[in-house]
Protein backbone atom coordinates (compact mmCIF):
# COMPACT_ATOMS: atom_id res chain seq x y z
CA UNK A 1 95.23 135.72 113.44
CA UNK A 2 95.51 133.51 110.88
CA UNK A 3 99.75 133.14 111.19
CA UNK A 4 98.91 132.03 114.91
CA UNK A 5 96.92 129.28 113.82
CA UNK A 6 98.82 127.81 110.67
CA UNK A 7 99.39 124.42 111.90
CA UNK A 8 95.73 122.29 111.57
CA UNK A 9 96.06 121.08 114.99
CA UNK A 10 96.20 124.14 116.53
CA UNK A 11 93.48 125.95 114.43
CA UNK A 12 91.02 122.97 115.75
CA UNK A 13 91.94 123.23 119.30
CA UNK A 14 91.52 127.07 118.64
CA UNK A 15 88.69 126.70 116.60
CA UNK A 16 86.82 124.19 119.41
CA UNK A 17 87.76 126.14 122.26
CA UNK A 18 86.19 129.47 120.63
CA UNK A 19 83.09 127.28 119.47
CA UNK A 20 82.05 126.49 123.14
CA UNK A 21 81.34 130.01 123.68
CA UNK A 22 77.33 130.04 122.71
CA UNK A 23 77.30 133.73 120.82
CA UNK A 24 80.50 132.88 118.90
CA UNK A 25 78.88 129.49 118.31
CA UNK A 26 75.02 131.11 117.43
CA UNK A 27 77.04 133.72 114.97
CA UNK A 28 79.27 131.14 113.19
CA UNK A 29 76.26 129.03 112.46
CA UNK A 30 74.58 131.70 111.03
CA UNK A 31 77.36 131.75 108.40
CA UNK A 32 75.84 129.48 105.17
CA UNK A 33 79.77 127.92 103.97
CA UNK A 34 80.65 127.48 107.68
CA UNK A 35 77.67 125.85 108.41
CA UNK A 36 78.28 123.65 105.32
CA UNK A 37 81.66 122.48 105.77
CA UNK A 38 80.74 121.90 109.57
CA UNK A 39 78.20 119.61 108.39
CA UNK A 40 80.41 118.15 105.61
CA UNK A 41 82.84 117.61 108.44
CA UNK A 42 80.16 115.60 110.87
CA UNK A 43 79.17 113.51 107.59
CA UNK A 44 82.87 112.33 107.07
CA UNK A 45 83.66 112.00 110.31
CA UNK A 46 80.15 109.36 111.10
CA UNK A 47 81.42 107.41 107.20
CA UNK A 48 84.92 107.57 108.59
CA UNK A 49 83.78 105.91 111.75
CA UNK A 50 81.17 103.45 110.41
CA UNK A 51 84.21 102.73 108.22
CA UNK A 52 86.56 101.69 111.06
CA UNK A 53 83.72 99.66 112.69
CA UNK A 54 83.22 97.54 109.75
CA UNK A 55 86.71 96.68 109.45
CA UNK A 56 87.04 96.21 112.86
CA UNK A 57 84.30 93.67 112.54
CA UNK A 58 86.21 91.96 109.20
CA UNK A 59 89.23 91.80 111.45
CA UNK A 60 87.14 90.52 114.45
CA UNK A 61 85.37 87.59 112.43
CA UNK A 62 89.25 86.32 110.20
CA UNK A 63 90.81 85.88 114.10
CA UNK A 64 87.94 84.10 114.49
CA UNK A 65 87.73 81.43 111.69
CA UNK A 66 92.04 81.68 111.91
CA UNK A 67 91.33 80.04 115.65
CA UNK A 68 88.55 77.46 114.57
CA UNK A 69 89.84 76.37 110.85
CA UNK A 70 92.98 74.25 112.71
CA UNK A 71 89.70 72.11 115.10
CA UNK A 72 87.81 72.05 111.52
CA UNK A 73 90.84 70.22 109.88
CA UNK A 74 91.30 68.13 112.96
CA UNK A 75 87.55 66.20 112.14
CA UNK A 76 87.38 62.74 111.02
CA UNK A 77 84.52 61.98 108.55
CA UNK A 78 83.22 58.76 109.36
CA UNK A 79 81.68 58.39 106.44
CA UNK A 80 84.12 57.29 103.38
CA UNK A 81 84.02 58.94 100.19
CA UNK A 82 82.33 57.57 96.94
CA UNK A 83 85.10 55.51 94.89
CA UNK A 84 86.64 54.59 98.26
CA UNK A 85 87.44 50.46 99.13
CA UNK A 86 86.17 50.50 102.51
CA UNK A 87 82.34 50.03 102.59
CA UNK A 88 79.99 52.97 103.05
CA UNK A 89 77.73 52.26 106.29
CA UNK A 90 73.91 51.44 106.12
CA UNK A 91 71.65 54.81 105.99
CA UNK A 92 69.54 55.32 109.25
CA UNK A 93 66.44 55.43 106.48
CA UNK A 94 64.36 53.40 105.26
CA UNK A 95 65.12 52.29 101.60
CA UNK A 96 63.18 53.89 98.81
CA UNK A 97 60.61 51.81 97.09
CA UNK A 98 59.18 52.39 93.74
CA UNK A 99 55.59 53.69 93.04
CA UNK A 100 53.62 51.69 89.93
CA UNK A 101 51.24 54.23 88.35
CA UNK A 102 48.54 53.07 87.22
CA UNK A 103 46.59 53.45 84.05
């Protein structure tokens, strides 16, 4: 049996098809190490997948500052820079006035 099913791929196929019968499926449970590396198989399969999703999600949010970062570059500020020569504009606030403690 186990020449017939050398190659990987067709030991799973084998292996799910014979796993879908409920007795086979009952008795190979009952089995400690296969139970074990079935549910070491499950675990790295869900990190595997919650793996993909993550970078999927990475991938997902770079497209999406690589299509806003050219409209970020295209803003004017219309408010000049410290140490520039054109005059800043007034501030919509009042000015600050000093308190006098008292003694």
């Amino acid at each position: 049996m186990s020449e017939l099913v050398r190659d990987d791929d067709v030991a799973g196929q084998v292996t799910a098809d014979l796993l879908q019968r409920p007795t086979v499926a009952r008795r190979v449970m009952r089995d400690d190490t296969a139970r074990m590396v079935v549910n070491r198989a499950q675990f790295d399969n869900s990190e595997q997948t919650r793996e993909q999703t993550r970078e999927q999600i990475r991938e997902q949010i770079r497209e999406q500052i690589r299509e806003r970062t050219p409209a970020v570059r295209q803003i004017e500020h219309p408010i000049e820079y410290p140490g520039s020569s054109s005059p800043r504009p007034k501030s919509p606030l009042p000015a600050r006035t000093s308190r006098r403690t008292r003694h």
